[in-house]
PDB file of N, CA and C in Angstrom:
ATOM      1  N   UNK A   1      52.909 107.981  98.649  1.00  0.00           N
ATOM      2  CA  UNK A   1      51.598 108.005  98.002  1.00  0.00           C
ATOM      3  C   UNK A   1      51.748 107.909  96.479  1.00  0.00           C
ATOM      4  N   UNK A   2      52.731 108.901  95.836  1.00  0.00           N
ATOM      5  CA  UNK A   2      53.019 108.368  94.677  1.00  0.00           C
ATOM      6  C   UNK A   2      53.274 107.302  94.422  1.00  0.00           C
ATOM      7  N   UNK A   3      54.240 106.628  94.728  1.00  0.00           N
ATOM      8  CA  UNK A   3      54.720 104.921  94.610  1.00  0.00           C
ATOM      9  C   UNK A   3      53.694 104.694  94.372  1.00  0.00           C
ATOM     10  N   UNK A   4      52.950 104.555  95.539  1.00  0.00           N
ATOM     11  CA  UNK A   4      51.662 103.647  95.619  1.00  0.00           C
ATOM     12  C   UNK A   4      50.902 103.512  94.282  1.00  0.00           C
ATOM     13  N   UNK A   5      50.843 104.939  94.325  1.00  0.00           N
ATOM     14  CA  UNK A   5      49.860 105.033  92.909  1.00  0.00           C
ATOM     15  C   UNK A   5      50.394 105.122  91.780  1.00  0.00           C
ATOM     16  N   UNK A   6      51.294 104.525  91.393  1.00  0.00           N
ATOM     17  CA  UNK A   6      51.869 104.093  90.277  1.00  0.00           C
ATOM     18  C   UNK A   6      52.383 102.833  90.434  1.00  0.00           C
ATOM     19  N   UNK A   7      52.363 102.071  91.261  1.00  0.00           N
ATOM     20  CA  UNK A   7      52.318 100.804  91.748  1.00  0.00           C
ATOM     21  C   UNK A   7      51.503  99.933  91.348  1.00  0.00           C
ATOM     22  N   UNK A   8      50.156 100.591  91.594  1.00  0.00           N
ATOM     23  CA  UNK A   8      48.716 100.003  91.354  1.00  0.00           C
ATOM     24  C   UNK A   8      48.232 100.020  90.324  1.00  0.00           C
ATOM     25  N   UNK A   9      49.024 101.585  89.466  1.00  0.00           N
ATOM     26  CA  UNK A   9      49.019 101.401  88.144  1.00  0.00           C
ATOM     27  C   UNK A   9      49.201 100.580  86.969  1.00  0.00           C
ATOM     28  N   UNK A  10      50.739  99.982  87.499  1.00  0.00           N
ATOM     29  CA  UNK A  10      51.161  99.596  86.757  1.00  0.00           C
ATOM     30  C   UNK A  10      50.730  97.533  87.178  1.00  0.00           C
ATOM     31  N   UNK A  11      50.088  97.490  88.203  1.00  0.00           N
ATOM     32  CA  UNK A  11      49.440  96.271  88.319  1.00  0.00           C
ATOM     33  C   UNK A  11      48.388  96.488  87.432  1.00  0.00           C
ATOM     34  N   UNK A  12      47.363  97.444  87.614  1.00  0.00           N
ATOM     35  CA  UNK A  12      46.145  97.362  86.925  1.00  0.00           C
ATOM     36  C   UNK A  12      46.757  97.004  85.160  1.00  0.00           C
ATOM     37  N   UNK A  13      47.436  97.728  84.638  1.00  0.00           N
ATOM     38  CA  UNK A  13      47.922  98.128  83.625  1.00  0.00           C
ATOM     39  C   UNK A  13      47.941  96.335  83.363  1.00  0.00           C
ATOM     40  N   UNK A  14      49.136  95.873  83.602  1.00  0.00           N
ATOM     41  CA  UNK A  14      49.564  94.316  83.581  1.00  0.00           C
ATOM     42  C   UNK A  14      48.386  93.235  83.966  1.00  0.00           C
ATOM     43  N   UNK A  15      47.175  93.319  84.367  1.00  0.00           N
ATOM     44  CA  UNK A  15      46.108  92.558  85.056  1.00  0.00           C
ATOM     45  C   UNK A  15      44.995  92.717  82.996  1.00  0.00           C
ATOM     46  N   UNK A  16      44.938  94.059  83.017  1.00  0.00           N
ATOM     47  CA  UNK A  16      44.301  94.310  81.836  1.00  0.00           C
ATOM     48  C   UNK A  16      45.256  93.801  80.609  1.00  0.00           C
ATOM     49  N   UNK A  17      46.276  93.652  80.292  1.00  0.00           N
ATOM     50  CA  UNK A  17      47.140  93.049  79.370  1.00  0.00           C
ATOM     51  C   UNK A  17      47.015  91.858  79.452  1.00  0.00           C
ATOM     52  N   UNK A  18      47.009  91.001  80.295  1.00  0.00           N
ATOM     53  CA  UNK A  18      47.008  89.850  80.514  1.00  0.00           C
ATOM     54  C   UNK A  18      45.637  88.899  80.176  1.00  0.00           C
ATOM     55  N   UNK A  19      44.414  90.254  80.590  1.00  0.00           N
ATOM     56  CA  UNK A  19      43.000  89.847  79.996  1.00  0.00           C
ATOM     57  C   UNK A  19      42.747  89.982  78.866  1.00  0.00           C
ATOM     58  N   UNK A  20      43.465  90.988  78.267  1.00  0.00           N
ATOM     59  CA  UNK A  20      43.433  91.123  76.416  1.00  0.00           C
ATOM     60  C   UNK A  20      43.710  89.682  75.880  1.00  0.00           C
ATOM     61  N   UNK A  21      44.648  89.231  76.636  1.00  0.00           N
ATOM     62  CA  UNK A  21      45.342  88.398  75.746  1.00  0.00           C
ATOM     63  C   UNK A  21      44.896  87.018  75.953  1.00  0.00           C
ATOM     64  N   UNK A  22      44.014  86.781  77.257  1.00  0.00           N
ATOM     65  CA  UNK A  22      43.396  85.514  77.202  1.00  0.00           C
ATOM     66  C   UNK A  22      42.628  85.246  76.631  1.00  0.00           C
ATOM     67  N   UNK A  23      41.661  86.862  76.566  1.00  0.00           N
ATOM     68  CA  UNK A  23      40.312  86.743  76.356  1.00  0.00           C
ATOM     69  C   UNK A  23      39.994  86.032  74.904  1.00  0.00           C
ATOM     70  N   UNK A  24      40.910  86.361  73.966  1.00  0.00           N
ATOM     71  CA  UNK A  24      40.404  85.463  72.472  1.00  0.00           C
ATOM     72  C   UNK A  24      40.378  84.077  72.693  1.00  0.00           C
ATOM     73  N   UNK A  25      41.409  83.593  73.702  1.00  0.00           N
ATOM     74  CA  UNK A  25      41.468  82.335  73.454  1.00  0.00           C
ATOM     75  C   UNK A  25      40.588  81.632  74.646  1.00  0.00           C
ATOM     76  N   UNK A  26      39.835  82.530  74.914  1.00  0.00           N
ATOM     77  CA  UNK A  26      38.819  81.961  75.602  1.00  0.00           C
ATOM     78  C   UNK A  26      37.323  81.414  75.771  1.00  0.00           C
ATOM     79  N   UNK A  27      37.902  83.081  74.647  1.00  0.00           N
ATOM     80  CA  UNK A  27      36.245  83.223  73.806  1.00  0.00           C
ATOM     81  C   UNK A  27      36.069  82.041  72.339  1.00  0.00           C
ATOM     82  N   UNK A  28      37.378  81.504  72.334  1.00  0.00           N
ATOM     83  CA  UNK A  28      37.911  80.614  70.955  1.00  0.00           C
ATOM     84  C   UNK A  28      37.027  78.979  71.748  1.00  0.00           C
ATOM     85  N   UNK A  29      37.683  78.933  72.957  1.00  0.00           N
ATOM     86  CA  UNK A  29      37.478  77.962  73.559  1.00  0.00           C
ATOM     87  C   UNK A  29      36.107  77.575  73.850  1.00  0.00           C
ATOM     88  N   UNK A  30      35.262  78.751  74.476  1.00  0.00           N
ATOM     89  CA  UNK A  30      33.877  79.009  74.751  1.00  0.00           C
ATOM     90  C   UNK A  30      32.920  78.414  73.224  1.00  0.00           C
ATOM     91  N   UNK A  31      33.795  78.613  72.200  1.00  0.00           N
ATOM     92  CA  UNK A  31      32.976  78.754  70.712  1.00  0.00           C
ATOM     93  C   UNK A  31      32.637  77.425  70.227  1.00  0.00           C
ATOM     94  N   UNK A  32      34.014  76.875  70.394  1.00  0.00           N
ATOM     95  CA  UNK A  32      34.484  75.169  70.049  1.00  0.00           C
ATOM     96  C   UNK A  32      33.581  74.691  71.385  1.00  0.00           C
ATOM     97  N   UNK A  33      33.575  74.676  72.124  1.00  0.00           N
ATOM     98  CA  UNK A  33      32.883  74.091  73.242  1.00  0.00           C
ATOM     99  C   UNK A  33      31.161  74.046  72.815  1.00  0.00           C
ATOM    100  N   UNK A  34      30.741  75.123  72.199  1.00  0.00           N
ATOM    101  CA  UNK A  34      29.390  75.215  72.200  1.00  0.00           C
ATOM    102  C   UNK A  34      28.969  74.563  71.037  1.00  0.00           C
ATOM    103  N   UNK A  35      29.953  74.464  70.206  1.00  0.00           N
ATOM    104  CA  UNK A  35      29.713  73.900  68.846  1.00  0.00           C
ATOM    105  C   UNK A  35      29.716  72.587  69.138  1.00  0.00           C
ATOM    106  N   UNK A  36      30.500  71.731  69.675  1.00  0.00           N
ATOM    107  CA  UNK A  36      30.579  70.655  70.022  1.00  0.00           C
ATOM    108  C   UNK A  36      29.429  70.138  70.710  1.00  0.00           C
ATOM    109  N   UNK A  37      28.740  71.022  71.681  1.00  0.00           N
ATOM    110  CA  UNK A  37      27.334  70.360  72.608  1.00  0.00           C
ATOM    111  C   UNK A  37      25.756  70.568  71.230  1.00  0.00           C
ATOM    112  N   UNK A  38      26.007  71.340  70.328  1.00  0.00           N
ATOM    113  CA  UNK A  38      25.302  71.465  69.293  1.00  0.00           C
ATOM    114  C   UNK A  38      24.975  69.939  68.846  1.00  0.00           C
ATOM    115  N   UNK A  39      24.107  69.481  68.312  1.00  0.00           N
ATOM    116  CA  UNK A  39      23.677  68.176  67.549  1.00  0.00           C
ATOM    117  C   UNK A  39      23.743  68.548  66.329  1.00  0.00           C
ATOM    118  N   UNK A  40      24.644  69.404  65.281  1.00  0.00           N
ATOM    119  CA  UNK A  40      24.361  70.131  64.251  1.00  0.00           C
ATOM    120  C   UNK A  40      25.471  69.043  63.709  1.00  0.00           C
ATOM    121  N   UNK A  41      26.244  68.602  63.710  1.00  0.00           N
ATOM    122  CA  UNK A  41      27.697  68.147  63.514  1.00  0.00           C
ATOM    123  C   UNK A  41      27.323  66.201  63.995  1.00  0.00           C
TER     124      UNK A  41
END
């Protein structure tokens, strides 16, 4: 039961690291994307 639950931990742990680290360049991507469908440019 321990294992387990430090198992899952350490997935959750690595699942949330992994979203930190996309998330700018996603939200980067999302930005350039919207700017581009803009008629401002």
């Amino acid at each position: 039961m321990v294992l387990l639950y430090f198992y899952s931990n350490n997935v959750n742990v690595s699942v949330v690291r992994a979203v930190t680290q996309v998330n700018p360049i996603f939200l980067l991507a999302a930005y350039l994307y919207r700017n581009e469908k803009t008629p401002n440019s």
